[in-house]
Protein backbone atom coordinates (compact mmCIF):
# COMPACT_ATOMS: atom_id res chain seq x y z
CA UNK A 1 10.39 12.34 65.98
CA UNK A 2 13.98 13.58 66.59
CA UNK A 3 13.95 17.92 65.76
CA UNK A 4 17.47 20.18 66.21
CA UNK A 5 19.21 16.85 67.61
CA UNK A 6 16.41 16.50 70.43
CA UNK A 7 13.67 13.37 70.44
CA UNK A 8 10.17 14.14 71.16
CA UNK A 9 7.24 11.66 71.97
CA UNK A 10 3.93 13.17 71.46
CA UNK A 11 0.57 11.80 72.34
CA UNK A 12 -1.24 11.63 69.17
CA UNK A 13 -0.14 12.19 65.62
CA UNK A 14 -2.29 15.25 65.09
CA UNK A 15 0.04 17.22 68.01
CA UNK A 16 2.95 15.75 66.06
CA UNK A 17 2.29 17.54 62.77
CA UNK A 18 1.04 20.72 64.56
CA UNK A 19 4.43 20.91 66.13
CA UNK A 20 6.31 20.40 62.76
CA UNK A 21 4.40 22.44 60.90
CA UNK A 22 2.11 24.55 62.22
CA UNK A 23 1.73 26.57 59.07
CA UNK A 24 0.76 23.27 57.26
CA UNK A 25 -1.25 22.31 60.22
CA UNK A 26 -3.50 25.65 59.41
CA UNK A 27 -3.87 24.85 55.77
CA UNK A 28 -5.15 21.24 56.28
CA UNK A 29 -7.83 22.41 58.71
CA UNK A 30 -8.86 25.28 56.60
CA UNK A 31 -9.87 23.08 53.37
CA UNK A 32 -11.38 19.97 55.93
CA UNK A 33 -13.38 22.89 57.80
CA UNK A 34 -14.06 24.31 54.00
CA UNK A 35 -15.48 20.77 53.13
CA UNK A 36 -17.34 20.79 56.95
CA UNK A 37 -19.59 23.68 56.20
CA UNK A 38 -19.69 23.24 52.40
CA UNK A 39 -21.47 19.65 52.88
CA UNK A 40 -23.18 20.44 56.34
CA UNK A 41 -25.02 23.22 55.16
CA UNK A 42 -27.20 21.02 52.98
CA UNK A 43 -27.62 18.58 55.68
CA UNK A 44 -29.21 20.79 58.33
CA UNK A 45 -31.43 22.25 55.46
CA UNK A 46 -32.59 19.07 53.82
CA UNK A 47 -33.02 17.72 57.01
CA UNK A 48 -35.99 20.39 58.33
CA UNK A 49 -36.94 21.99 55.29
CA UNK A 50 -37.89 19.37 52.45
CA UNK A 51 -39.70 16.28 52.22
CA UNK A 52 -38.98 13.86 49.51
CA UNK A 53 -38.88 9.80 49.47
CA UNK A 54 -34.87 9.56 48.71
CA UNK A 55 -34.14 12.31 51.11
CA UNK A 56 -32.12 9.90 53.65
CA UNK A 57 -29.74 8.61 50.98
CA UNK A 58 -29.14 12.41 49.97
CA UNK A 59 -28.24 13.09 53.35
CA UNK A 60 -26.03 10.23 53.71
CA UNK A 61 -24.26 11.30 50.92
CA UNK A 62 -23.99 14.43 51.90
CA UNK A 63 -23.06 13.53 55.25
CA UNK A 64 -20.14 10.71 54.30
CA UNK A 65 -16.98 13.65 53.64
CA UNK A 66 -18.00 15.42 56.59
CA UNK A 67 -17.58 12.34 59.09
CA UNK A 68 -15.16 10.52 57.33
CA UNK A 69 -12.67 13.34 55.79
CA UNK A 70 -13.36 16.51 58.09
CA UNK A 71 -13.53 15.03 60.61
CA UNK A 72 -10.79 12.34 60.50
CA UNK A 73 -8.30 14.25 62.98
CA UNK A 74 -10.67 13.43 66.00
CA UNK A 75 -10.49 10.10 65.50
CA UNK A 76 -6.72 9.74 64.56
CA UNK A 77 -6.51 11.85 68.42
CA UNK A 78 -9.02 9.67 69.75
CA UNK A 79 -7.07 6.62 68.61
CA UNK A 80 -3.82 7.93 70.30
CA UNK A 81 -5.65 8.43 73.20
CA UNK A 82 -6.88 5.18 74.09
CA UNK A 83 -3.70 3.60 72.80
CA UNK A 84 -1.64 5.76 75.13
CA UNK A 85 -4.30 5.35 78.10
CA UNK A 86 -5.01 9.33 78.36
CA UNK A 87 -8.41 10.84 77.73
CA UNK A 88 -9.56 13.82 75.74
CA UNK A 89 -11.92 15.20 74.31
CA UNK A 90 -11.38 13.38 70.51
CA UNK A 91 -12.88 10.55 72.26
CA UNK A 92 -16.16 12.62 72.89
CA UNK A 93 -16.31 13.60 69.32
CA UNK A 94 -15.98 10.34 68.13
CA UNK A 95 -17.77 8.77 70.34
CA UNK A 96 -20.98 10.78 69.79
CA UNK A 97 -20.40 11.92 65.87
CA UNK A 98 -19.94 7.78 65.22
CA UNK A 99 -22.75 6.77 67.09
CA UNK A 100 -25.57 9.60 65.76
CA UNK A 101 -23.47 8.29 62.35
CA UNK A 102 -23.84 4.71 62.29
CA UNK A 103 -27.35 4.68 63.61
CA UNK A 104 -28.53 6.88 61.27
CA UNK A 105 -26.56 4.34 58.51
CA UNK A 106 -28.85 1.55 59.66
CA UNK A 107 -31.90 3.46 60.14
CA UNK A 108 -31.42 4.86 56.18
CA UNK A 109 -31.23 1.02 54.78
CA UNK A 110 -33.14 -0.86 57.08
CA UNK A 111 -35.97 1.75 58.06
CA UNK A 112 -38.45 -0.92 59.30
CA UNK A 113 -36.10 -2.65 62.10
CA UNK A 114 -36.89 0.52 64.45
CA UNK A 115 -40.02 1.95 63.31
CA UNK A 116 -40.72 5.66 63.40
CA UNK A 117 -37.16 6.46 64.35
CA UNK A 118 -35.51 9.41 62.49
CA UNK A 119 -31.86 9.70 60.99
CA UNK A 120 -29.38 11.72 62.94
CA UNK A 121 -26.83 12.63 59.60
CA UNK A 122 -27.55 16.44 61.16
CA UNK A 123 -26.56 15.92 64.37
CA UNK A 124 -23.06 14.21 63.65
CA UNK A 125 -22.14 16.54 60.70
CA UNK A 126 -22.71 20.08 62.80
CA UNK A 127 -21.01 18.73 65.57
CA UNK A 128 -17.56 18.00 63.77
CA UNK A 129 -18.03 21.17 61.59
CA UNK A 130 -18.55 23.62 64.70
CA UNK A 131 -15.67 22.02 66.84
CA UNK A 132 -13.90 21.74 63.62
CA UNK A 133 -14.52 25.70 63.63
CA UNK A 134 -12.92 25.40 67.01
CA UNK A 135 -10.20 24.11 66.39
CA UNK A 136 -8.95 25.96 63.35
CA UNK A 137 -9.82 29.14 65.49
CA UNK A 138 -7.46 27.68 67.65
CA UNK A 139 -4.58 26.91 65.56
CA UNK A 140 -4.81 30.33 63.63
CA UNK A 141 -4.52 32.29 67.47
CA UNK A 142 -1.09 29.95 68.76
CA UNK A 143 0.29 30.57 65.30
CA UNK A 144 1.57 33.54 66.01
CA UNK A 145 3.72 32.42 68.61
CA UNK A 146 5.09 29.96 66.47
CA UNK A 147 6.10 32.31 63.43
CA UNK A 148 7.44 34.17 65.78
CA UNK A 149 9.81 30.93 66.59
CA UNK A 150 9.98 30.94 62.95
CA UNK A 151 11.38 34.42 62.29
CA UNK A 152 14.32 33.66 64.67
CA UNK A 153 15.14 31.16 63.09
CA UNK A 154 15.42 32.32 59.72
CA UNK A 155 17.80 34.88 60.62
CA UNK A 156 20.49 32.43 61.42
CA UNK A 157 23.37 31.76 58.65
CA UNK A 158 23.41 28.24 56.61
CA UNK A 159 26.95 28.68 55.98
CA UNK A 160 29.77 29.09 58.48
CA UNK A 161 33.74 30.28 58.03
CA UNK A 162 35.47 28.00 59.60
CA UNK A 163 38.82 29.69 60.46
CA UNK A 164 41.82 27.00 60.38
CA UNK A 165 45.74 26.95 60.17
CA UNK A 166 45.46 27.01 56.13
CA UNK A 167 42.99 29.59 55.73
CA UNK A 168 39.52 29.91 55.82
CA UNK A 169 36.61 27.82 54.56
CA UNK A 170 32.97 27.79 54.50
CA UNK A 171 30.95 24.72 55.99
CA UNK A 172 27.41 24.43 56.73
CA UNK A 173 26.23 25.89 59.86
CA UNK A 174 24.97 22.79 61.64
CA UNK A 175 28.90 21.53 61.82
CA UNK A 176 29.93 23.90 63.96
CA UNK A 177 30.69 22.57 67.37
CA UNK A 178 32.52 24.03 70.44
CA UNK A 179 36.27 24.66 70.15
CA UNK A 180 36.00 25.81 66.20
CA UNK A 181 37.33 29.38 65.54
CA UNK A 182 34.71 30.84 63.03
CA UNK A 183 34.79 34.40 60.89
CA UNK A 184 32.06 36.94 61.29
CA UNK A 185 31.92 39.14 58.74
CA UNK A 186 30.05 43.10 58.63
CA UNK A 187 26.27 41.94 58.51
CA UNK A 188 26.15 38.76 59.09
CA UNK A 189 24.60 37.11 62.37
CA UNK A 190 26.84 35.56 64.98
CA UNK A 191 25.68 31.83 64.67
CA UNK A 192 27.10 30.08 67.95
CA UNK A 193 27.65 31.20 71.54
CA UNK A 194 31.49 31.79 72.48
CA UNK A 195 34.26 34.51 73.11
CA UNK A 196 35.84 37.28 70.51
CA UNK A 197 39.19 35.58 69.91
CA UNK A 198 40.44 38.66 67.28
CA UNK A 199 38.86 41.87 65.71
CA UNK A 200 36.62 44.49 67.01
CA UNK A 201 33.18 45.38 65.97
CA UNK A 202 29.64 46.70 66.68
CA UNK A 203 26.80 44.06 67.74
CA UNK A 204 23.75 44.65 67.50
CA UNK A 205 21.44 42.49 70.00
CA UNK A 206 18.15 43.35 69.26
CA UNK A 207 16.96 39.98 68.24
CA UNK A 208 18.20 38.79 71.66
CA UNK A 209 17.78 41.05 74.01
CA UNK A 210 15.24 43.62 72.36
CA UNK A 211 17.74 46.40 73.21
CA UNK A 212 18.40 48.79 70.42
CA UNK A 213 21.90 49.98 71.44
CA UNK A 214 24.73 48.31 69.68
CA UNK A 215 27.18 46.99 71.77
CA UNK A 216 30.81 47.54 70.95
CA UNK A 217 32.66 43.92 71.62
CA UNK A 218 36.64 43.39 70.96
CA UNK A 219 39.01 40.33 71.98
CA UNK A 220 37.84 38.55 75.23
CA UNK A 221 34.12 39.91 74.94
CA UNK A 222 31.57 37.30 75.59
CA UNK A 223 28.96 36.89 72.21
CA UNK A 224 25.78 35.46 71.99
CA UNK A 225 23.94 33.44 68.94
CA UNK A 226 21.61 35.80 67.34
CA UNK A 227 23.09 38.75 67.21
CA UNK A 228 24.63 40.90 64.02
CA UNK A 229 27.86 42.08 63.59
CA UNK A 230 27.06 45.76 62.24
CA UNK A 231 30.84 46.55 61.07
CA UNK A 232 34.49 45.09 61.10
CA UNK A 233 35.24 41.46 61.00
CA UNK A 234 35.63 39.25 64.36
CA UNK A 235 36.87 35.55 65.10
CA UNK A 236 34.79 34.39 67.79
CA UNK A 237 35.98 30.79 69.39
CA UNK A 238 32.96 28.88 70.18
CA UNK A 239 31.50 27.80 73.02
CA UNK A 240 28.21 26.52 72.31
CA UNK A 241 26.59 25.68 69.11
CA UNK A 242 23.78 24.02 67.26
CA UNK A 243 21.09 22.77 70.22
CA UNK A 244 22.82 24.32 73.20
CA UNK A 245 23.14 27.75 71.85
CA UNK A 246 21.64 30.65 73.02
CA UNK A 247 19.45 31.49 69.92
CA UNK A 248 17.94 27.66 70.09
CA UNK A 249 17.20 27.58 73.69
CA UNK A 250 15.04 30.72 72.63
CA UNK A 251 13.45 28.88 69.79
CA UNK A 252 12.40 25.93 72.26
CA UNK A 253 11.09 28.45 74.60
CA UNK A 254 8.83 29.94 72.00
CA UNK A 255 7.77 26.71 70.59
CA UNK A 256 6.72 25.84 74.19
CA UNK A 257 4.73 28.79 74.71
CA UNK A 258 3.01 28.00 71.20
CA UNK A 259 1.94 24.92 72.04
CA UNK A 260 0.67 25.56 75.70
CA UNK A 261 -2.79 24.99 76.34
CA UNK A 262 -5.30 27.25 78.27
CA UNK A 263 -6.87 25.60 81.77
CA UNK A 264 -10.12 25.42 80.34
CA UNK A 265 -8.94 22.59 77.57
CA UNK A 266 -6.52 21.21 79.93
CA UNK A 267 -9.66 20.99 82.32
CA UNK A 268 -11.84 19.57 79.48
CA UNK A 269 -9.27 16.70 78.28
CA UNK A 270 -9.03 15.67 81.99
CA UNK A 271 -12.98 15.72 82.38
CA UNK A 272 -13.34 13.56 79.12
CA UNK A 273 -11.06 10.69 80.85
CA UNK A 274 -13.65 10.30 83.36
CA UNK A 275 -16.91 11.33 81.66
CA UNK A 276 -16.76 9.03 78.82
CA UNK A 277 -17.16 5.93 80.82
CA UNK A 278 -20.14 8.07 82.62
CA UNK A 279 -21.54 8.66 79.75
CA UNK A 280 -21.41 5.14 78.54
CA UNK A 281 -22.48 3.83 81.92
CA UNK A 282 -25.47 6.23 81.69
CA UNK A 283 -26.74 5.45 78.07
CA UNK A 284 -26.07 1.70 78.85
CA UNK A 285 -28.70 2.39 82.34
CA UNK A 286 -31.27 4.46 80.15
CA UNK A 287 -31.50 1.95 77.49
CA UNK A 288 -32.10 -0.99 80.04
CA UNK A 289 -34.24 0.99 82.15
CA UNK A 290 -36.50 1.74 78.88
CA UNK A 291 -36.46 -1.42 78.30
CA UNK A 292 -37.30 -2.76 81.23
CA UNK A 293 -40.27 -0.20 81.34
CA UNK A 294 -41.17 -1.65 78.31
CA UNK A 295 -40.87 -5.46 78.63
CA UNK A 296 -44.27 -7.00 78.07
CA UNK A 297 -45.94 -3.99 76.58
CA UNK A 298 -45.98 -4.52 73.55
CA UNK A 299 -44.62 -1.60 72.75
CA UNK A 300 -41.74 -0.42 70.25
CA UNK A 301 -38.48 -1.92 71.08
CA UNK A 302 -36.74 1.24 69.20
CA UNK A 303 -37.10 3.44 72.21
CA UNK A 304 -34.16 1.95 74.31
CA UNK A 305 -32.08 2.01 71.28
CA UNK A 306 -33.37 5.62 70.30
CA UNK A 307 -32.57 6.47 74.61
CA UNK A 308 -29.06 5.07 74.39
CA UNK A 309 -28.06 7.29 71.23
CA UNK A 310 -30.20 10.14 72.40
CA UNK A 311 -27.31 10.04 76.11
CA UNK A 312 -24.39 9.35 74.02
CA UNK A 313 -25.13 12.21 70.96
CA UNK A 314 -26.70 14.45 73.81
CA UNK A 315 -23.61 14.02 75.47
CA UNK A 316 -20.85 15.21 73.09
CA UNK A 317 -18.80 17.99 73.92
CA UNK A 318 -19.90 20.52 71.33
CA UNK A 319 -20.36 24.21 74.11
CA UNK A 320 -16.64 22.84 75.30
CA UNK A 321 -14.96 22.90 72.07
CA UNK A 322 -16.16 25.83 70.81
CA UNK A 323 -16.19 27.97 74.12
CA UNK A 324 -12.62 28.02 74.16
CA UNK A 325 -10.93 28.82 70.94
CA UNK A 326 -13.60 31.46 70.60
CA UNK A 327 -12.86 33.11 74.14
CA UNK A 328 -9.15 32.65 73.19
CA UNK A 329 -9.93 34.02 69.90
CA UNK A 330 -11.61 37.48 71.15
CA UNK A 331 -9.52 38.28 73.87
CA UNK A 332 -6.06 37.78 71.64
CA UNK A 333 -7.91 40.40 68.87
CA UNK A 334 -8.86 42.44 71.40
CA UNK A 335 -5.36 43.10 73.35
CA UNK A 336 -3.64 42.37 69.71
CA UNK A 337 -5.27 46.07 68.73
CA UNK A 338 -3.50 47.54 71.79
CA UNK A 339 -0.48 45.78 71.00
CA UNK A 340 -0.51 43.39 73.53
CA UNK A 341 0.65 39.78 72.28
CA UNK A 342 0.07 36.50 74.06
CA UNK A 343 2.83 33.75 73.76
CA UNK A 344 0.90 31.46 75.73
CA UNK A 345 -3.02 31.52 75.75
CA UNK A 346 -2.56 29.63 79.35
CA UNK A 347 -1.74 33.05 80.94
CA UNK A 348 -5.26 34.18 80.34
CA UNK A 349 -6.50 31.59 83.08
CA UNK A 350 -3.78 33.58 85.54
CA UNK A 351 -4.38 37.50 84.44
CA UNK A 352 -7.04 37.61 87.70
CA UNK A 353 -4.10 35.97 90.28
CA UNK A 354 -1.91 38.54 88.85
CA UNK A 355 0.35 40.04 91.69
CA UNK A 356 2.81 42.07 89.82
CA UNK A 357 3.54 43.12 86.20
CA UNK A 358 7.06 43.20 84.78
CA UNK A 359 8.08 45.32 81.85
CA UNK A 360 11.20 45.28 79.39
CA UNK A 361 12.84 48.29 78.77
CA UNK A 362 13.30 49.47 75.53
CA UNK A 363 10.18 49.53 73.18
CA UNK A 364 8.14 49.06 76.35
CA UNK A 365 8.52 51.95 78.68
CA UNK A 366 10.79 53.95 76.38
CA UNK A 367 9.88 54.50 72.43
CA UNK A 368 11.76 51.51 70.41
CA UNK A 369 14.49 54.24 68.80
CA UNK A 370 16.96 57.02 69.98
CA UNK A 371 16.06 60.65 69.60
CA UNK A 372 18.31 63.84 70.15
CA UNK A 373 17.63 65.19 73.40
CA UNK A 374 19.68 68.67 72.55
CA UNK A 375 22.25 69.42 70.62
CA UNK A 376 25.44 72.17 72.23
CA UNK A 377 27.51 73.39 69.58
CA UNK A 378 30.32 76.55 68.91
CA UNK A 379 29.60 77.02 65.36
CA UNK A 380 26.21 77.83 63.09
CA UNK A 381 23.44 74.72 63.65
CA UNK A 382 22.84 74.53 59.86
CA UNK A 383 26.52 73.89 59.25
CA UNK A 384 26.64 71.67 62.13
CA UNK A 385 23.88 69.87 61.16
CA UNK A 386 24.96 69.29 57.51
CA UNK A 387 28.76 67.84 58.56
CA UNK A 388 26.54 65.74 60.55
CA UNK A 389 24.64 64.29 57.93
CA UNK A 390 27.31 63.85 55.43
CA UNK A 391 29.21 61.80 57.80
CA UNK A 392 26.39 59.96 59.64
CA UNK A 393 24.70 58.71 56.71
CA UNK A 394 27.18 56.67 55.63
CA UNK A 395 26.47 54.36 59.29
CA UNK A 396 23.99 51.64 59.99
CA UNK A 397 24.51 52.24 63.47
CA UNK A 398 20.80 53.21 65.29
CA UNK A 399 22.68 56.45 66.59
CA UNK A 400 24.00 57.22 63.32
CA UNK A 401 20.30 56.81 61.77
CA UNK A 402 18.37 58.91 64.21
CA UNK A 403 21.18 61.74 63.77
CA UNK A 404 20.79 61.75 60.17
CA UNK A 405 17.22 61.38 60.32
CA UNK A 406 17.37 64.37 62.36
CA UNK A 407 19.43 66.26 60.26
CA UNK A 408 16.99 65.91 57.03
CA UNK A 409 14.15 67.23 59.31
CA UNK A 410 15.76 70.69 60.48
CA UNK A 411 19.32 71.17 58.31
CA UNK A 412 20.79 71.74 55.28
CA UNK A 413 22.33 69.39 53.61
CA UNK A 414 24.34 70.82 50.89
CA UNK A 415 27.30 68.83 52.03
CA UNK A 416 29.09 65.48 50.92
CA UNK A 417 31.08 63.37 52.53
CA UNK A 418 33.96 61.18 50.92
CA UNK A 419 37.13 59.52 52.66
CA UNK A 420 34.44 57.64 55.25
CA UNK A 421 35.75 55.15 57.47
CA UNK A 422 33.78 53.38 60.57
CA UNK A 423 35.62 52.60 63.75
CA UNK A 424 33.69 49.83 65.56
CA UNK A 425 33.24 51.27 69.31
CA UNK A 426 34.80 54.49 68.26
CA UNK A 427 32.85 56.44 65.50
CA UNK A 428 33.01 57.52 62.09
CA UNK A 429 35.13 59.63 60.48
CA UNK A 430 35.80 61.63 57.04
CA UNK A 431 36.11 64.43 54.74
CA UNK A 432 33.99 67.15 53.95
CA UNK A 433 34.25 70.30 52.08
CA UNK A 434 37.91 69.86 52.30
CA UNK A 435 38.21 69.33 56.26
CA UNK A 436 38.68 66.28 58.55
CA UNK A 437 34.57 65.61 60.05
CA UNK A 438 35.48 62.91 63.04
CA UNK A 439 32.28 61.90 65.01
CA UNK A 440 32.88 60.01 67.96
CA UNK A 441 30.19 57.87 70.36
CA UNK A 442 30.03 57.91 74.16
CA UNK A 443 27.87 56.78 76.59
CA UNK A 444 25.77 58.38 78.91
CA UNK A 445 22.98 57.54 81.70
CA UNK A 446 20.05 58.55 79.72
CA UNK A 447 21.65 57.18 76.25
CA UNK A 448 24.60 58.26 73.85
CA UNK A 449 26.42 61.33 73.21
CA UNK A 450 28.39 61.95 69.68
CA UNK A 451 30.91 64.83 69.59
CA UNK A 452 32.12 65.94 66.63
CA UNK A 453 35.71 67.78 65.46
CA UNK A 454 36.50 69.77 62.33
CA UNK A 455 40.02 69.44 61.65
CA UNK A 456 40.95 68.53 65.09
CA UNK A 457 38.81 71.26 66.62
CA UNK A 458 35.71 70.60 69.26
CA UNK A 459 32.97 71.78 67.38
CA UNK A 460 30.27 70.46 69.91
CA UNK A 461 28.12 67.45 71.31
CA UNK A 462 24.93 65.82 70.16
CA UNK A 463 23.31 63.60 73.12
CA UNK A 464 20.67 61.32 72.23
CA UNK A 465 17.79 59.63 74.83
CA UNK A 466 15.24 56.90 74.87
CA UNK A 467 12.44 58.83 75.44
CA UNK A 468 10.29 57.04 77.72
CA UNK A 469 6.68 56.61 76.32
CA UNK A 470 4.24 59.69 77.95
CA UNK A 471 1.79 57.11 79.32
CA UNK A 472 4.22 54.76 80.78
CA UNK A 473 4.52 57.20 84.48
CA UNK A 474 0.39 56.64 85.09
CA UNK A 475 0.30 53.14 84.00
CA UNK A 476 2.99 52.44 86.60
CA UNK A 477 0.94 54.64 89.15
CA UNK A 478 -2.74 52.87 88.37
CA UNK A 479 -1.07 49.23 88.55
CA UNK A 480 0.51 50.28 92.45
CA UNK A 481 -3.27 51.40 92.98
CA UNK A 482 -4.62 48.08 92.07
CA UNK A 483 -1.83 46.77 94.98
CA UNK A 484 0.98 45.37 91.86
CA UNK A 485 4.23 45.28 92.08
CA UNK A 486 5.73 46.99 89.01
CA UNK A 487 9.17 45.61 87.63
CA UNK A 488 11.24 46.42 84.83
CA UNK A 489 13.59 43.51 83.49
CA UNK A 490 16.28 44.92 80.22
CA UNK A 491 19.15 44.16 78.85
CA UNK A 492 20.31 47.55 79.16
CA UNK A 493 23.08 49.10 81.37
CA UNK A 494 22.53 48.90 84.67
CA UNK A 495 23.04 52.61 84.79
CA UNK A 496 19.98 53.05 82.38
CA UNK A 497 17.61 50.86 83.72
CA UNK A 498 18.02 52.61 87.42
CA UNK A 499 17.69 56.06 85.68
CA UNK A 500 14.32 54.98 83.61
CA UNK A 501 12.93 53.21 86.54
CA UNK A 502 13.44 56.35 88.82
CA UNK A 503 12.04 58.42 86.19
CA UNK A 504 8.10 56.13 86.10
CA UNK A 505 8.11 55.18 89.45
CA UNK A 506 8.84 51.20 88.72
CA UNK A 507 10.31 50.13 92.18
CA UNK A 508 12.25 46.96 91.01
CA UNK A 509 14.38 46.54 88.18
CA UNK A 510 17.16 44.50 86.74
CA UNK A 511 19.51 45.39 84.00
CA UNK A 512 22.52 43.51 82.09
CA UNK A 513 19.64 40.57 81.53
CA UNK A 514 19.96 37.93 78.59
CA UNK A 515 16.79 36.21 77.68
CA UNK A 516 17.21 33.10 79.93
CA UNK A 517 17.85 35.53 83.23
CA UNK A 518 15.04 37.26 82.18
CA UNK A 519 12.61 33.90 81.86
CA UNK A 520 14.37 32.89 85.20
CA UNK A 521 13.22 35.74 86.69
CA UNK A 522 9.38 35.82 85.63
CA UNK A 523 9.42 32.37 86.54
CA UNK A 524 11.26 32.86 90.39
């Protein structure tokens, strides 16, 4: 199937659909696993607990939509399998859930051709239904990872402004391509890699870079996909779009990291290549072994036939399929309630080889949002505080929102503000109370300063910090006693990262990082 103007060849039709829609993928297994236990039940009951002359053709019945609808995705990957020579372990599941199946099929009509032999409608209907369990268990913990690839997605613009010599027009996103000159307007999301050609505004590259801190970008200022212009109006000229942009490189990462698989399945598919032909060798050697026992006896021919489906039933993976997911399952719940998320359920085989532990920045080590670290002012704080609010409310900017958070929590705020204007990079100005409020952003080491004037005056300094989280100092310390490196990978200032790192004890860090360096570097 060809997806975002790539071609992808996939081993079975089943991991085609889970990679096109995973959602969808969830739904169908949820009503065949629905089906599973709803018709399976019955079976294992009526099987040991009644007695009644029709009972095999009420198990057959009851048996038929859980081998031949719930469980039709094994044999659809089995198929694929053996068509592309590759093993796994669909071709267990079929292999033992058909042949429990059709015996029991020919035992149910033609109950004299094998004397005292039992049906096995029990055996092949639990076995799909608990792997079945499996796998949706499965599906429901990589999901995650793939709404995650979602989200990002969904943030991106369907409609672009293509900026030309007669104006401006809007096209759809997908026909952007390098060389066009496109308009991004005060809240919309840059949709293509490339350079500010005119205009100055605020980005904010949270969605890329999981910093918090706007950036300020103006003509010659390198852009990135993904990220929203808070304020003003820029031209960027593009550089990359559609596949090679930033923001879908990001997209194929995470839809990699969905679909990984975790050693123990990769183990299992590569164990199935070689056990099935065991397994059939086996069964084959027990039923001519019993029969060869048997030969001149006299005795009932059924028990090489009962041997050989007894090896191959026996045989099916059911422990394997379930162990897994369910592992998997527990373990992504369990760090999920510390807020630990796995993009990549293979990483669990690794967490014991683990030789040093890298952390991002902001969010991470430091709390997700600014906070005033102290205030230094000339005139009373509750007046202070109030020109503050009246002017900072009017921003989206996450300095602007902390301040005026701030402000509602200790000041009065009697004041209004009218006249506001927002300088991208520069601050925010207006009037209040009948005199000239200008608030103007700097940056500092530990975060951002605003100063504010009244009417030209200095009437003092607010300076704002990422707080870094209290615990964050003895994790670092009880990972270097367990003999890890600790590392600290942002897209923060240099400047910042050095100062945060020196302040937990974290040893090696890197700043200025997009999210490629940063996946270069976890993977050097």
């Amino acid at each position: 199937m060809e997806k975002n103007g790539k071609t992808y060849y996939f081993c079975s039709r089943d991991c085609m659909e889970k990679f096109m829609s995973p959602e969808d993928q969830v739904k169908r297994l949820k009503v065949r696993l629905i089906v599973a236990w709803l018709f399976s039940l019955p079976v294992l009951l009526l099987t040991y607990l009644t007695h009644f002359p029709a009972k095999d053709y009420v198990l057959l019945a009851l048996a038929l939509p859980v081998q031949f609808y719930a469980g039709l995705g094994f044999y659809s990957g089995a198929y694929q399998a053996l068509k592309n020579r590759m093993g796994n372990m669909d071709i267990l599941i079929s292999l033992g859930t058909l042949t429990a199946f059709f015996f029991s099929l020919f035992i149910t009509f033609f109950r004299n051709a094998i004397p005292g032999s039992g049906v096995y409608f029990d055996a092949s209907s639990f076995i799909i239904t608990l792997i079945l369990t499996g796998s949706f268990i499965e599906s429901v913990t990589k999901r995650s990872a793939g709404d995650a690839a979602s989200r990002l997605l969904e943030i991106m613009p369907k409609t672009a402004h293509l900026v030309t010599y007669s104006g401006v027009k809007n096209i759809p996103a997908d026909q952007v391509k390098a060389g066009d000159r496109i308009s991004i307007r005060a809240g919309e999301v840059i949709l293509a890699d490339g350079t500010v050609d005119d205009g100055t505004g605020d980005v904010d590259p949270s969605a890329i870079t999981g910093e918090q801190e706007p950036l300020t970008v103006k003509p010659g200022d390198h852009v990135i996909s993904g990220m929203k212009n808070m304020n003003g109006a820029i031209t960027v000229l593009v550089e990359k779009a559609g596949q090679d942009s930033t923001i879908s490189r990001i997209y194929e990462m995470l839809q990699a990291a969905s679909s990984g698989r975790a050693k123990i399945q990769r183990v299992a598919d590569i164990f199935s290549t070689y056990f099935v032909p065991v397994v059939l060798i086996s069964a084959a050697i027990s039923a001519i072994t019993w029969a060869m026992i048997l030969r001149g006896t006299g005795l009932d021919i059924s028990i090489p036939v009962l041997a050989f489906v007894s090896v191959v039933v026996i045989a099916c993976p059911c422990a394997i399929g379930l162990a897994a997911p369910i592992v998997m399952l527990i373990t992504s719940s369990t760090a999920s309630s510390k807020g630990i998320l796995f993009k990549n359920t293979s990483v669990l085989d690794r967490l014991a080889r683990t030789t040093m532990v890298v952390f991002d920045k902001t969010g991470t080590v430091t709390e997700s949002v600014p906070s005033i670290a102290r205030i230094e002012t000339n005139m009373e704080m509750d007046e202070f505080l109030s020109y503050a609010y009246a002017i900072e409310s009017h921003s989206n900017h996450p300095v602007a929102r902390a301040i005026a958070r701030y402000c509602r929590e200790h000041g009065t705020l009697e004041s209004a503000a009218s006249d506001v204007s927002e300088k991208p990079g520069t601050g925010i100005q207006g009037s209040v109370g009948g005199h000239t409020i200008i608030m103007e952003r700097s940056r500092e080491t530990t975060g951002s300063a605003v100063s504010m004037s009244v009417d030209g005056v200095s009437a003092g300094t607010i300076f704002m910090e990422y707080k870094i989280r209290p615990e964050m100092p003895g994790v670092v310390a009880k990972l270097h006693e367990m003999g890890m490196k600790v590392a600290m990978v942002s897209g923060d200032r240099r400047d910042a990262v050095e100062s945060v790192a020196g302040s937990t004890g974290i040893d090696i860090y890197e700043g200025e990082c997009t999210p490629e360096e940063k996946a270069a570097i976890i993977q050097g």
